[in-house]
N, C-alpha and C. Protein backbone atom coordinates (compact mmCIF):
# COMPACT_ATOMS: atom_id res chain seq x y z
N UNK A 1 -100.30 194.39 -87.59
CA UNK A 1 -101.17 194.00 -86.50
C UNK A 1 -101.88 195.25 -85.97
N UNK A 2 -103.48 195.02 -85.76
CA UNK A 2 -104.27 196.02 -84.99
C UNK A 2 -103.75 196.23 -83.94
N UNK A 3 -103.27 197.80 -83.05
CA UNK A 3 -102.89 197.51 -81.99
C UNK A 3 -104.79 197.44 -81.13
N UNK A 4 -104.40 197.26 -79.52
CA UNK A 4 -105.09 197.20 -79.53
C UNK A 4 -106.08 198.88 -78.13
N UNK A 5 -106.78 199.16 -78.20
CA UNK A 5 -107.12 200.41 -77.60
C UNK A 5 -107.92 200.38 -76.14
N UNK A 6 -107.10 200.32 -75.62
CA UNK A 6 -107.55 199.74 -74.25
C UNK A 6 -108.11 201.27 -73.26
N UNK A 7 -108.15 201.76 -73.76
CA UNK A 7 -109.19 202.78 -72.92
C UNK A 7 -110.78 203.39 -73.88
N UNK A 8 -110.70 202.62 -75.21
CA UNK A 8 -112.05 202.57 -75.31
C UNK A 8 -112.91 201.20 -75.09
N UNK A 9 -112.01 200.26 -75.03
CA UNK A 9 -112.46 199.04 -74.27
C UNK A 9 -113.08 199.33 -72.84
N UNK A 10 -111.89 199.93 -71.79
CA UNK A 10 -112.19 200.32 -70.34
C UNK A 10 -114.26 201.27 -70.75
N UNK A 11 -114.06 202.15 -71.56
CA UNK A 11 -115.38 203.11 -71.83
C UNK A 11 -116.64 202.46 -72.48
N UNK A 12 -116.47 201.32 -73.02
CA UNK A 12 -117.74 200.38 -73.73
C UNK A 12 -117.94 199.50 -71.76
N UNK A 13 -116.97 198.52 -71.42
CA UNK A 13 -116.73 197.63 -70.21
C UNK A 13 -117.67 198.86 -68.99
N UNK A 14 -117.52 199.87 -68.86
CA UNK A 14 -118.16 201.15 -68.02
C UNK A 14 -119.26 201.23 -68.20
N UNK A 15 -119.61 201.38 -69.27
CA UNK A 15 -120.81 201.70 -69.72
C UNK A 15 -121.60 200.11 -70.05
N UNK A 16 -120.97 199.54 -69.94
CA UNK A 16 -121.80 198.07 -70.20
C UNK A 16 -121.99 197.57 -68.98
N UNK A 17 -121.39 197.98 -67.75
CA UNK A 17 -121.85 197.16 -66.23
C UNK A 17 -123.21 197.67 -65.75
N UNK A 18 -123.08 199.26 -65.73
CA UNK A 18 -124.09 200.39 -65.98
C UNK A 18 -125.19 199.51 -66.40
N UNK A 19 -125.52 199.34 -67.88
CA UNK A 19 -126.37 199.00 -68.42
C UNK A 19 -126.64 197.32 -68.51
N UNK A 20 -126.09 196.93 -68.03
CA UNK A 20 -126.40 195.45 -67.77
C UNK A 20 -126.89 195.24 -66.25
N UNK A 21 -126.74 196.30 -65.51
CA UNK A 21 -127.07 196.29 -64.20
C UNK A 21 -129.32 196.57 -64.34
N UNK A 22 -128.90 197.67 -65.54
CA UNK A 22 -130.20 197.80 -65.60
C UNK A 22 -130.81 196.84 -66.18
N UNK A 23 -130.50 196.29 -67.14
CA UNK A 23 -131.18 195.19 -67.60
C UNK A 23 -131.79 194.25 -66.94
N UNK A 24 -130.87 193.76 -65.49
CA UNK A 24 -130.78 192.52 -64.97
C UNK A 24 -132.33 193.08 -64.01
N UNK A 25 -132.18 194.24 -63.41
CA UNK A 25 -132.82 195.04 -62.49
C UNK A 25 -134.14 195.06 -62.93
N UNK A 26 -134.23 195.33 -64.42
CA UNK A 26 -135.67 195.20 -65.17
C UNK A 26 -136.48 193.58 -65.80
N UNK A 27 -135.38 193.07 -65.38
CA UNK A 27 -135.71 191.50 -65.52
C UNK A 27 -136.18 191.15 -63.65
N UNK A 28 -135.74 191.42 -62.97
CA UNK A 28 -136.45 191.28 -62.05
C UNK A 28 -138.02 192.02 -61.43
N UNK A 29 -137.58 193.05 -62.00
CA UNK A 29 -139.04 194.04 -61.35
C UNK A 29 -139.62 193.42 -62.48
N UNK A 30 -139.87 193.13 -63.74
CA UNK A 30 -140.61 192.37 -64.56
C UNK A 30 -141.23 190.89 -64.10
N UNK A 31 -140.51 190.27 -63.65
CA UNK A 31 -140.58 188.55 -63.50
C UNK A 31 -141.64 188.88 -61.68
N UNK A 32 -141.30 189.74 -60.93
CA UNK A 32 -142.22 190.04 -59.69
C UNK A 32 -143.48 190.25 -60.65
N UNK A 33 -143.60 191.90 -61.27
CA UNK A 33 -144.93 192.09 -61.63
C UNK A 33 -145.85 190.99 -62.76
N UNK A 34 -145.04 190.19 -63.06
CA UNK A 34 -146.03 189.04 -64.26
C UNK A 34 -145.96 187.62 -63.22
N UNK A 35 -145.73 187.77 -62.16
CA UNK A 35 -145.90 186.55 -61.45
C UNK A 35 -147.19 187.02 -60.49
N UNK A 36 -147.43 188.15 -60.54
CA UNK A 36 -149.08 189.12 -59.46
C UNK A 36 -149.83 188.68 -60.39
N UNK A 37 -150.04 188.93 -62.11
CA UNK A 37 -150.88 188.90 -62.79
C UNK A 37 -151.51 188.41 -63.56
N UNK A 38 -152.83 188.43 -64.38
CA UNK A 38 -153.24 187.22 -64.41
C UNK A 38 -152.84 186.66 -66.19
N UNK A 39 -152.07 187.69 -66.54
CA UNK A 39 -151.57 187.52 -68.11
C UNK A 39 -150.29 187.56 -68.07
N UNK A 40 -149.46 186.50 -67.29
CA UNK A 40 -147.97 187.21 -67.22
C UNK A 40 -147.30 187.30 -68.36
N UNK A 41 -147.24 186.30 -69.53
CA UNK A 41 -147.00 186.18 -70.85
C UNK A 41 -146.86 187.20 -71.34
N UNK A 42 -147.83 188.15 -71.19
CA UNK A 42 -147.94 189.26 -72.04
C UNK A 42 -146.60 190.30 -71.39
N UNK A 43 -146.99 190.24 -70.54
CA UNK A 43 -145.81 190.87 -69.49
C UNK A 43 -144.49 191.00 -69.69
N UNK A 44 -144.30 189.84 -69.80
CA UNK A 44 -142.72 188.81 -69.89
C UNK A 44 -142.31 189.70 -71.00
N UNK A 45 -143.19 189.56 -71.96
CA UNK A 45 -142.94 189.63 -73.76
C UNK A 45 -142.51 191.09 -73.12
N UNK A 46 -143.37 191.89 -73.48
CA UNK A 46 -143.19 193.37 -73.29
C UNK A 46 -141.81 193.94 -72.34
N UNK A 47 -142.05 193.65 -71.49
CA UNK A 47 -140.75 193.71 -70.73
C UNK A 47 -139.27 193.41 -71.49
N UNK A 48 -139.35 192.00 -71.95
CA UNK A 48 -138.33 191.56 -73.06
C UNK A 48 -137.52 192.50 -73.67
N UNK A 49 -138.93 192.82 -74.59
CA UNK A 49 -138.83 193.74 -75.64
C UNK A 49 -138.43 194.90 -75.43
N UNK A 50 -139.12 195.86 -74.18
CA UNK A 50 -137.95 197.15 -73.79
C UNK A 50 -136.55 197.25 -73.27
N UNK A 51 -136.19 195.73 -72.01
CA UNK A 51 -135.21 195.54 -71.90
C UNK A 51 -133.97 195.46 -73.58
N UNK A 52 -134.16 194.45 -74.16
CA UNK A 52 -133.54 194.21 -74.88
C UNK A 52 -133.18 195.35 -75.80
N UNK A 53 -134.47 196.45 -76.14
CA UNK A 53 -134.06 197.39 -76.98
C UNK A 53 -133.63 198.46 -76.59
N UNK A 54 -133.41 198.47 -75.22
CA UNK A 54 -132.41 199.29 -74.33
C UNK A 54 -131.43 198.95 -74.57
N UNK A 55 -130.98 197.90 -74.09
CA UNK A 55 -129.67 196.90 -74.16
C UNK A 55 -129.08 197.56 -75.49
N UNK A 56 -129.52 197.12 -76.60
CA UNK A 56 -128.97 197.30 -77.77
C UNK A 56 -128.69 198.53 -78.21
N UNK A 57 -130.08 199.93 -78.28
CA UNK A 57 -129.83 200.97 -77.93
C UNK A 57 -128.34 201.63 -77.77
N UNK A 58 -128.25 201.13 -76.26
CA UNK A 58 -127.11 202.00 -75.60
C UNK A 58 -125.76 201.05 -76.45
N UNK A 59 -125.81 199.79 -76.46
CA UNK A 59 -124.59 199.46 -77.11
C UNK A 59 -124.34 200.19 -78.75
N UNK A 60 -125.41 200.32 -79.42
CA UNK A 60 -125.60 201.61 -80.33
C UNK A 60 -124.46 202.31 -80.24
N UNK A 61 -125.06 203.30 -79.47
CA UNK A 61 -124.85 204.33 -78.52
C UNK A 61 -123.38 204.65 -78.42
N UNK A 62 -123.15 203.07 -77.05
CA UNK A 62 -121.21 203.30 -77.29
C UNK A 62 -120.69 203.32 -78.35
N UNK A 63 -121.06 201.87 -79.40
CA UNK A 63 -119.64 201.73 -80.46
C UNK A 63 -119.97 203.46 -81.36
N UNK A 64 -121.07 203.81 -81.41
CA UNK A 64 -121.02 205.36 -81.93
C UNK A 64 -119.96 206.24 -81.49
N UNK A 65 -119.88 206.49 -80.30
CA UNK A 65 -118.89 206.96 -79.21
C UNK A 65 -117.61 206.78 -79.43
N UNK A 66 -117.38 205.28 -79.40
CA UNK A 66 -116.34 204.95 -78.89
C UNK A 66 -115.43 204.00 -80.30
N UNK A 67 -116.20 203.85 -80.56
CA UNK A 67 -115.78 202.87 -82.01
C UNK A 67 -116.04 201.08 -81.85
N UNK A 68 -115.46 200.45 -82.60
CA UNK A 68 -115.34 198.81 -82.30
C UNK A 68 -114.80 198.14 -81.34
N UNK A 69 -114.38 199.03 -80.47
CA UNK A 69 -113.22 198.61 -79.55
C UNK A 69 -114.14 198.59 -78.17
N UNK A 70 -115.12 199.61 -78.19
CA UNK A 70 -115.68 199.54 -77.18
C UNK A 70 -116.78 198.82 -76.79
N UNK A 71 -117.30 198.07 -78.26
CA UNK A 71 -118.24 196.78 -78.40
C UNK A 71 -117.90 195.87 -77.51
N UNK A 72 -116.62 195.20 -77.84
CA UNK A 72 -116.05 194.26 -77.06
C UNK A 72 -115.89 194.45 -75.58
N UNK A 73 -115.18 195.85 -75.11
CA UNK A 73 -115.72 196.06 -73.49
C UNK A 73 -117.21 195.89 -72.93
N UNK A 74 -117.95 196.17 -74.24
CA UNK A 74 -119.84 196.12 -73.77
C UNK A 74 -119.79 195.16 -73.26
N UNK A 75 -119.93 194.00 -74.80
CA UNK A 75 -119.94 192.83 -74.47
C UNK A 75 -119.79 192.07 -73.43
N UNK A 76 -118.07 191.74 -72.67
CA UNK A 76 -117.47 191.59 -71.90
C UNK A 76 -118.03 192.05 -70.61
N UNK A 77 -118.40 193.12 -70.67
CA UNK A 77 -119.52 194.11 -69.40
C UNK A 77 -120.82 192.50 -68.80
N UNK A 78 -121.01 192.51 -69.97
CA UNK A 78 -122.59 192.01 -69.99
C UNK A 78 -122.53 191.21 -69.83
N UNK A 79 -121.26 189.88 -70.11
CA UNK A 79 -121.06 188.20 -69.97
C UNK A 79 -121.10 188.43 -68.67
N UNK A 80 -120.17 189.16 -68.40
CA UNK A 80 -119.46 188.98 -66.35
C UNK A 80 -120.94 189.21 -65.58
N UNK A 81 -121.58 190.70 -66.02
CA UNK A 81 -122.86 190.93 -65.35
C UNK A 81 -123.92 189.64 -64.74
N UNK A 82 -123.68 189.25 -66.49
CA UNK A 82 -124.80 188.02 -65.93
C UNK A 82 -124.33 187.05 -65.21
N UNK A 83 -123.08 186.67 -65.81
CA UNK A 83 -122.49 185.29 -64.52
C UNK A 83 -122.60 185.43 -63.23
N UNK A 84 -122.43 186.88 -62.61
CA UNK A 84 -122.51 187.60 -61.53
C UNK A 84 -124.29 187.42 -61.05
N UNK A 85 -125.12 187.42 -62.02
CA UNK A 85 -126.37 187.63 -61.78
C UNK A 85 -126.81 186.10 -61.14
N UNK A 86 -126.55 185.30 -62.21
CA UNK A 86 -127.14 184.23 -62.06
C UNK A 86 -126.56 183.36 -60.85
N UNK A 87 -124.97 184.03 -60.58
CA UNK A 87 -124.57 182.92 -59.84
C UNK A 87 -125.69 183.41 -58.47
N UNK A 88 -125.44 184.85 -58.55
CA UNK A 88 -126.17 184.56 -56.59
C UNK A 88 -127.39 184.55 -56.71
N UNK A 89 -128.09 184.11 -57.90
CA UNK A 89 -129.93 184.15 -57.96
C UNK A 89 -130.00 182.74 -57.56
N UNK A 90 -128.58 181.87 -58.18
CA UNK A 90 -128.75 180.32 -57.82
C UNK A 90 -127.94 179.79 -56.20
N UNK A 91 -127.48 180.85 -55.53
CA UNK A 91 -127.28 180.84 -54.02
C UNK A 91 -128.55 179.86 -53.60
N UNK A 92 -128.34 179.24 -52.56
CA UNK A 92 -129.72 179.11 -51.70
C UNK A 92 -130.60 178.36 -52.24
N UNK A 93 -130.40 177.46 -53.71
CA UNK A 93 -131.65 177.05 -54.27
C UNK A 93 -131.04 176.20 -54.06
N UNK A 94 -132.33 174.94 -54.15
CA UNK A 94 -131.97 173.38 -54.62
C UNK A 94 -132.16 172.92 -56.07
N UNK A 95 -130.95 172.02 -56.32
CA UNK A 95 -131.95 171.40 -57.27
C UNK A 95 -133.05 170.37 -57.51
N UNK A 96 -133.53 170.36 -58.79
CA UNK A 96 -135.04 170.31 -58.46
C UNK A 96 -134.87 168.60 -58.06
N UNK A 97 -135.81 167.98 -57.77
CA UNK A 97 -135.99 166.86 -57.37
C UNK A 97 -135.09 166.39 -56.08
N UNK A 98 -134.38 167.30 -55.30
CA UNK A 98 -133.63 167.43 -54.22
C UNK A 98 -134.60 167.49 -53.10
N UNK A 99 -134.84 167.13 -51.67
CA UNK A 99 -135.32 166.92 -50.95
C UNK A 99 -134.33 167.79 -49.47
């Protein structure tokens, strides 16, 4: 049995809140500036596209670092991030056809 390496997990999970923080951060300052303008599409895309190849980038980056072990802390980083994201973006809203 693999054991398993729980302090390069803790170092991918570190480095993945980090960078999922930015992600989320650049999905917002993105979704403001293509909602001013008059091509947001184009926007969206582009934005996408640097977010995401950041994202991936740095997860690069760790398992380089850190090995396979610290993929799975990324990962794990990035599920929670977003659940975290979305839950309080959906605070305060209705749903749709709600009055």
């Amino acid at each position: 049995m693999m054991p398993i390496e729980w302090t390069t997990i803790a170092f991918g999970f570190a480095i993945g809140i980090g960078a999922s923080a930015v992600f989320f951060a650049g999905l917002v300052l993105g979704m403001r500036f293509a909602l001013r303008t008059a091509k947001p599409v184009a926007l969206l895309m582009l934005s996408a596209a640097v977010r995401i190849s950041a994202l991936l980038g740095v997860g690069w980056l760790v398992v380089g670092q850190g090995g396979p072990w610290s993929l799975l802390g990324y990962a794990v980083a990035f599920l929670i991030t977003r659940f975290i994201v979305t839950t309080v973006a959906g605070v305060g809203t209705r749903p749709l056809g709600a009055q």
